[in-house]
Protein backbone atom coordinates (compact mmCIF):
# COMPACT_ATOMS: atom_id res chain seq x y z
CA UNK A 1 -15.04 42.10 -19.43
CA UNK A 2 -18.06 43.32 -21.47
CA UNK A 3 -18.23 40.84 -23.55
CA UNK A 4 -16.78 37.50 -21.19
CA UNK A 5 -13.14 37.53 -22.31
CA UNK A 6 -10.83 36.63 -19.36
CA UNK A 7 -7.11 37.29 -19.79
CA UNK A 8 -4.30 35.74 -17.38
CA UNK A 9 -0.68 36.85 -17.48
CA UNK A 10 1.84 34.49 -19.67
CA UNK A 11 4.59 33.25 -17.54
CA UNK A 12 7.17 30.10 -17.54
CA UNK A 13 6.34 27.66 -14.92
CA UNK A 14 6.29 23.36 -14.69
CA UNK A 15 5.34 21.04 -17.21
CA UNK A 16 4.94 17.67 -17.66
CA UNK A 17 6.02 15.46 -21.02
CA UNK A 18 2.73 14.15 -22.23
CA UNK A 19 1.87 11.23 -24.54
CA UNK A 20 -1.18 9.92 -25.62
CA UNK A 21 -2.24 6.52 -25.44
CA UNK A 22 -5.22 3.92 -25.58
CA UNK A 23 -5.96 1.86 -22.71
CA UNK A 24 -8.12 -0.41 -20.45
CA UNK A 25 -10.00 -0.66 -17.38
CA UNK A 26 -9.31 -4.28 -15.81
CA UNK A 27 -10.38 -6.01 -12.73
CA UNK A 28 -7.52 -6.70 -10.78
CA UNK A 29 -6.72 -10.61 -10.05
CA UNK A 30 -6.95 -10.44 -5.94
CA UNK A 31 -10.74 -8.33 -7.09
CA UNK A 32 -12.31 -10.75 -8.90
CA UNK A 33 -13.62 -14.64 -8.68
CA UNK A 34 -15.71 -16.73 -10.06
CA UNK A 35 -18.67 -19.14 -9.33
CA UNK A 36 -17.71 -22.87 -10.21
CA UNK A 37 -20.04 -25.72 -9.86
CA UNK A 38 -19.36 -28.24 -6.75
CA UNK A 39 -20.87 -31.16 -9.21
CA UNK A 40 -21.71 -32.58 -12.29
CA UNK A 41 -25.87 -31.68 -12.42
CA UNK A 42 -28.53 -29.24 -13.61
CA UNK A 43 -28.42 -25.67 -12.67
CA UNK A 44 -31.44 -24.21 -10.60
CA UNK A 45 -30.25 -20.90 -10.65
CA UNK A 46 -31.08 -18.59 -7.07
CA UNK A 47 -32.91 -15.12 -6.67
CA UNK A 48 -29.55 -13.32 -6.14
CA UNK A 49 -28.62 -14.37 -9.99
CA UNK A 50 -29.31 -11.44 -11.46
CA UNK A 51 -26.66 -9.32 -13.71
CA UNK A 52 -24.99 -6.03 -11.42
CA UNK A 53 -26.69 -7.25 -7.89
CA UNK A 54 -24.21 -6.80 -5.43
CA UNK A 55 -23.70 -10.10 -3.45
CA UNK A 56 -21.48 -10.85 -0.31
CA UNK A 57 -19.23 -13.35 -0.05
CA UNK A 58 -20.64 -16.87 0.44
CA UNK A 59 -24.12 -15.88 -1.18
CA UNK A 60 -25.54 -18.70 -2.93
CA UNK A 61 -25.77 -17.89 -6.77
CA UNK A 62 -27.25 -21.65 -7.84
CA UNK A 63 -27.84 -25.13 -6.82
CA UNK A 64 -26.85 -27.93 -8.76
CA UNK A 65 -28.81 -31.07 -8.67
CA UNK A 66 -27.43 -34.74 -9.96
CA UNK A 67 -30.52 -36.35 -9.15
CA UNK A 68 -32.33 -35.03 -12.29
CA UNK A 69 -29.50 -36.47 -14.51
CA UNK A 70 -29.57 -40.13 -15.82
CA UNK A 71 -27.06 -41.93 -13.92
CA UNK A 72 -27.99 -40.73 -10.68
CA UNK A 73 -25.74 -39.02 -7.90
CA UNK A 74 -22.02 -39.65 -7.99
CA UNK A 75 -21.38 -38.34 -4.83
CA UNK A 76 -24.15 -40.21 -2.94
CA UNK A 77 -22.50 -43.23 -4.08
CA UNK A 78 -19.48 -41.95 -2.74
CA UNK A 79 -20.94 -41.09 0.44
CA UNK A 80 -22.73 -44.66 0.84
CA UNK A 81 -18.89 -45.79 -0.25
CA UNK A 82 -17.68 -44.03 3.21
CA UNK A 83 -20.32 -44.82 5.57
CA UNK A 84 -19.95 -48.71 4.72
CA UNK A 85 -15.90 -48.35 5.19
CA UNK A 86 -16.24 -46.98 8.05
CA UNK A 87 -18.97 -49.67 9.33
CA UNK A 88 -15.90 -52.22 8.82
CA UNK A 89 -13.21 -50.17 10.39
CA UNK A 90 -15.56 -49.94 13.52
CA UNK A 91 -16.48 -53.86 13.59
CA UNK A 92 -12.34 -54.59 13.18
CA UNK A 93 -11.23 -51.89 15.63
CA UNK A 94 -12.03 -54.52 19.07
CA UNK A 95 -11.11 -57.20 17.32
CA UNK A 96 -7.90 -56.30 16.03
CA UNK A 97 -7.81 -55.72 20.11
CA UNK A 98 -8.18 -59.11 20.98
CA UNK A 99 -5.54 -60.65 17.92
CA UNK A 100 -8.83 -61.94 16.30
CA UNK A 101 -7.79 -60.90 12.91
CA UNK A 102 -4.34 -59.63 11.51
CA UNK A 103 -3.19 -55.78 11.91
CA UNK A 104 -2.71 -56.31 7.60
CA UNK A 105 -6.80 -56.83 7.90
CA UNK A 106 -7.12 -53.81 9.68
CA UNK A 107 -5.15 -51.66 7.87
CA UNK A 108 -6.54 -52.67 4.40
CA UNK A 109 -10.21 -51.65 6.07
CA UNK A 110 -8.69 -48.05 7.23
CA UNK A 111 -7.11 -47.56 3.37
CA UNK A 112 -10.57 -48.30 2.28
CA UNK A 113 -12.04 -46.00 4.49
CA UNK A 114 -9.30 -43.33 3.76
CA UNK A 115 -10.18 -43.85 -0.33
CA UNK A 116 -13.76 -43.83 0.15
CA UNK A 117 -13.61 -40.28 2.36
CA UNK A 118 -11.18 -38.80 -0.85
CA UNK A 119 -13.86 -39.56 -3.20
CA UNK A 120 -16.68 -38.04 -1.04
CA UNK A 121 -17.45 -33.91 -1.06
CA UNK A 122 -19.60 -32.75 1.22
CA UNK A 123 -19.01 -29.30 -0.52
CA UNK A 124 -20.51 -31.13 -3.68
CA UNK A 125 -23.66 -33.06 -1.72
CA UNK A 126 -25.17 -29.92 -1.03
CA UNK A 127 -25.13 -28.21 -4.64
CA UNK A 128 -24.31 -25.35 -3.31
CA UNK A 129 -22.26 -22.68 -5.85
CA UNK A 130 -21.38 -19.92 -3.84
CA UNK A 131 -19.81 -16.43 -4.10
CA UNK A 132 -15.89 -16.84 -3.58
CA UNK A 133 -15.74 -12.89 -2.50
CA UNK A 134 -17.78 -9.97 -2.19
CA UNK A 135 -18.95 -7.53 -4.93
CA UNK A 136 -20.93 -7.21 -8.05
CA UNK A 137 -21.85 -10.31 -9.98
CA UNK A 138 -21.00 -9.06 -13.69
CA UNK A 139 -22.03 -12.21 -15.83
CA UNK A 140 -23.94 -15.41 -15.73
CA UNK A 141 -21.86 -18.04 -17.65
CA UNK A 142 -24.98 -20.33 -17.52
CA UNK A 143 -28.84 -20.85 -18.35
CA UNK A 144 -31.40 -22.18 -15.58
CA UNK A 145 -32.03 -25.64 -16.09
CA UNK A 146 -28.59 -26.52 -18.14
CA UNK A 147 -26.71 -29.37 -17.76
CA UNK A 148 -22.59 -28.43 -15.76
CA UNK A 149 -19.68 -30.90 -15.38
CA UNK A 150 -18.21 -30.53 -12.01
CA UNK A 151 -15.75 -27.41 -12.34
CA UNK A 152 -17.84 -25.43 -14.94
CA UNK A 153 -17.79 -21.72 -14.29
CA UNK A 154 -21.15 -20.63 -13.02
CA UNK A 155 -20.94 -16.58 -12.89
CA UNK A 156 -18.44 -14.11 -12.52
CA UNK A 157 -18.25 -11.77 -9.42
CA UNK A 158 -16.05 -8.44 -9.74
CA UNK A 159 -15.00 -7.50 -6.24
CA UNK A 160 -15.52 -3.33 -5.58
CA UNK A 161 -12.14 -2.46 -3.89
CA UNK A 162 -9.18 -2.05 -6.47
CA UNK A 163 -9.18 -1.84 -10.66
CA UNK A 164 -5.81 -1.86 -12.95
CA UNK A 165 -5.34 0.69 -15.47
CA UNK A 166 -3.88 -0.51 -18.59
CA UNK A 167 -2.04 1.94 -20.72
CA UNK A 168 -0.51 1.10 -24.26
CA UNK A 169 2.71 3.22 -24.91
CA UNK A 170 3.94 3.15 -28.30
CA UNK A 171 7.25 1.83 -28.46
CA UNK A 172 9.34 4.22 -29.79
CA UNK A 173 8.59 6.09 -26.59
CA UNK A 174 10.28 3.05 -24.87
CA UNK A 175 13.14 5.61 -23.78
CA UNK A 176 10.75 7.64 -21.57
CA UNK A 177 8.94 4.25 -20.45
CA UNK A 178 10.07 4.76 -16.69
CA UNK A 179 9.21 8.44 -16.83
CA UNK A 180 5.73 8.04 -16.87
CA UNK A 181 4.50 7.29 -13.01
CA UNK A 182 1.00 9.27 -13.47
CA UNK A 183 -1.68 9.71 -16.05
CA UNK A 184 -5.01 11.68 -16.38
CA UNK A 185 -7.71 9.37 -18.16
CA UNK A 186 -11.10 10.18 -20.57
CA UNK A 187 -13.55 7.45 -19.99
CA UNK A 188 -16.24 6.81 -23.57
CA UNK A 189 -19.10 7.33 -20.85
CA UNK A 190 -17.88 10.98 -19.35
CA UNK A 191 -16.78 14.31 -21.15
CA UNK A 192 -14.14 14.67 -17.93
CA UNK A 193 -10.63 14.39 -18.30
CA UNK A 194 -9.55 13.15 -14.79
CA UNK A 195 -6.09 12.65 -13.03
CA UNK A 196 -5.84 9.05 -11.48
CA UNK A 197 -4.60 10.90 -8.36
CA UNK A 198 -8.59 10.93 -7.71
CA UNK A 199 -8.73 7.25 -7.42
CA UNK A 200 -5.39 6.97 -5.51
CA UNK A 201 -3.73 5.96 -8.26
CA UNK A 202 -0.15 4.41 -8.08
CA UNK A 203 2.24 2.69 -10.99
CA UNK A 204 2.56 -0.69 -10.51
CA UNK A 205 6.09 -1.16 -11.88
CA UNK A 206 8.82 1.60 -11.65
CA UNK A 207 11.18 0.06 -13.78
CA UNK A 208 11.21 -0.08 -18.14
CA UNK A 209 8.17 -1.96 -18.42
CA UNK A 210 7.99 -5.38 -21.43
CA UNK A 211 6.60 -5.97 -24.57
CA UNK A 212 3.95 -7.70 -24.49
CA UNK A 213 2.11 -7.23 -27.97
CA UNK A 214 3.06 -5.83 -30.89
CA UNK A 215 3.94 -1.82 -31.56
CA UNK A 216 3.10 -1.45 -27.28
CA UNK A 217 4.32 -1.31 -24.62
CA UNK A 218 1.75 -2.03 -21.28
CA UNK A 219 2.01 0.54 -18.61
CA UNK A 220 0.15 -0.48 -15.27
CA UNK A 221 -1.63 1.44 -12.84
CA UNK A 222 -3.43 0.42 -9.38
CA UNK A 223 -6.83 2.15 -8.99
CA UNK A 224 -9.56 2.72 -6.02
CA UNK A 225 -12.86 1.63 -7.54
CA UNK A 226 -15.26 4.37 -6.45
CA UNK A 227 -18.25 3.19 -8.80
CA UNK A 228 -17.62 5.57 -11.49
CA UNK A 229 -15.07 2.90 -13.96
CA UNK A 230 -16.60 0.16 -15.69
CA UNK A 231 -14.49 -3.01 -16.15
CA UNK A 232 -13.73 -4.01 -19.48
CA UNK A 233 -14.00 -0.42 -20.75
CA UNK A 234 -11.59 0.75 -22.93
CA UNK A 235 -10.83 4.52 -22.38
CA UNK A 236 -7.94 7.50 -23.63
CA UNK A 237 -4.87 7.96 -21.61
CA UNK A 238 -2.61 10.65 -21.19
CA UNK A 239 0.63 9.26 -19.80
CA UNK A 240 2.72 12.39 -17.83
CA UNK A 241 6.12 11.85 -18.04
CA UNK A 242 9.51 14.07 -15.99
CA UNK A 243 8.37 17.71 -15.30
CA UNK A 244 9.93 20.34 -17.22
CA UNK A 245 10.80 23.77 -15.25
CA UNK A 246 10.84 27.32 -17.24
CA UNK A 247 8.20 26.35 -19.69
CA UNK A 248 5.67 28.37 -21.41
CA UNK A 249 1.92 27.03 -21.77
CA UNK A 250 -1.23 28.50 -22.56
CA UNK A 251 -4.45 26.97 -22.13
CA UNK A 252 -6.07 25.24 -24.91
CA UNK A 253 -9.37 26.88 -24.68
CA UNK A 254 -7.09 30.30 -25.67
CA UNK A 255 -6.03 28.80 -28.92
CA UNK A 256 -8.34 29.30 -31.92
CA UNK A 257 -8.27 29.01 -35.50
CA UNK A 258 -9.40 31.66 -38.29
């Protein structure tokens, strides 16, 4: 006691197999979207574009404009397209009434009209790139003031609620594969060594999981995203396998070498 030694009493109790693996923290795919440009235009990139701002869903990220490219605005064309079908439709409708012209006539103008209303976005008339779902917006994919085809990815958002733990099991524990339904992980940026239980951790699959890549075996895990886990990171795992009853263990602060 003098000098700090504690002592506990040796006795057999439960144990879990352990193995030791690498791994990675991912987004998981209903947690994360991505910004896409309505049109083909130059980006004029918003206030709320700014690398780990949170952002709700629906917040504008950028605003494309067409008008600044050579060739003018597709979709204005478009949209002239739709408002002169349906100019004809409207002076046909009465007179298809009265058996002035043919019901073919008519129904050629209301294809046109149809055609012209499929080419025409009014997502894409506005400019408008928006957040698909709520959370952090992790990475602009574009510079203000550069040119985007309709479709190009503007910015990534990673949504708050749930992560995926990937663990990489060597194969020749392929065996014990379905044994392993918890793990504690060691993230680069904290000394802790933490039990997923703490993030309501739960396997994904229960069964012998596939081979995806060479040597490994992926292991899944579902995760609560408290703030604390970076995605992307890449972090140590220690997969617990079966318990074992009746075993001796000592801690490893206890053990030293001389």
């Amino acid at each position: 006691k003098q000098f700090g030694v504690t002592t506990e009493t040796v006795k057999p109790g439960t144990f879990n197999n352990v193995v030791k693996a690498t791994g990675q923290i991912i987004d998981s795919p209903d947690a994360s979207g991505v910004v896409v440009s309505p049109t083909a235009g130059v980006v004029a990139l918003s206030a709320k574009a700014v690398t780990g701002t949170h952002v709700s869903a629906g917040t504008l990220i950028a605003t494309i404009t067409p008008k600044r490219v050579s060739g003018g605005d597709p979709n204005a064309a478009a949209r002239a397209a739709v408002k002169a079908a349906q100019t004809e439709v409207d002076r046909l409708t009465p007179l298809r009434e009265r058996g002035i012209v043919s019901q073919a006539e008519y129904n050629r103008a209301v294809a046109d009209l149809e055609v012209a209303r499929a080419a025409y976005s009014p997502a894409a008339s506005s400019g408008a790139a928006t957040a698909p779902i709520a959370g952090t917006l992790t990475q602009l994919l574009v510079s203000q003031g550069q040119y985007v085809e309709a479709g190009t990815p503007i910015a990534n958002i990673s949504g708050s609620g749930k992560l995926t733990l990937r663990a990489d099991l060597p194969q020749k524990y392929y065996g014990q594969a379905s044994t392993f339904n918890s793990a504690k992980i060691k993230t680069p940026y904290s000394n802790d060594v933490i039990d997923i239980s703490a993030y309501g951790g739960t396997r994904h699959n229960a069964g012998q999981a596939v081979s995806t890549s060479a040597g490994y075996i992926p292991i899944y895990f579902s995760l609560k995203n408290d703030g604390t886990l970076i995605p992307g990171s890449y972090i140590e795992v220690y997969l617990l396998g079966a318990e074992r009853d009746n075993v001796i263990t000592v801690p490893v602060s206890s053990i030293s070498e001389q």
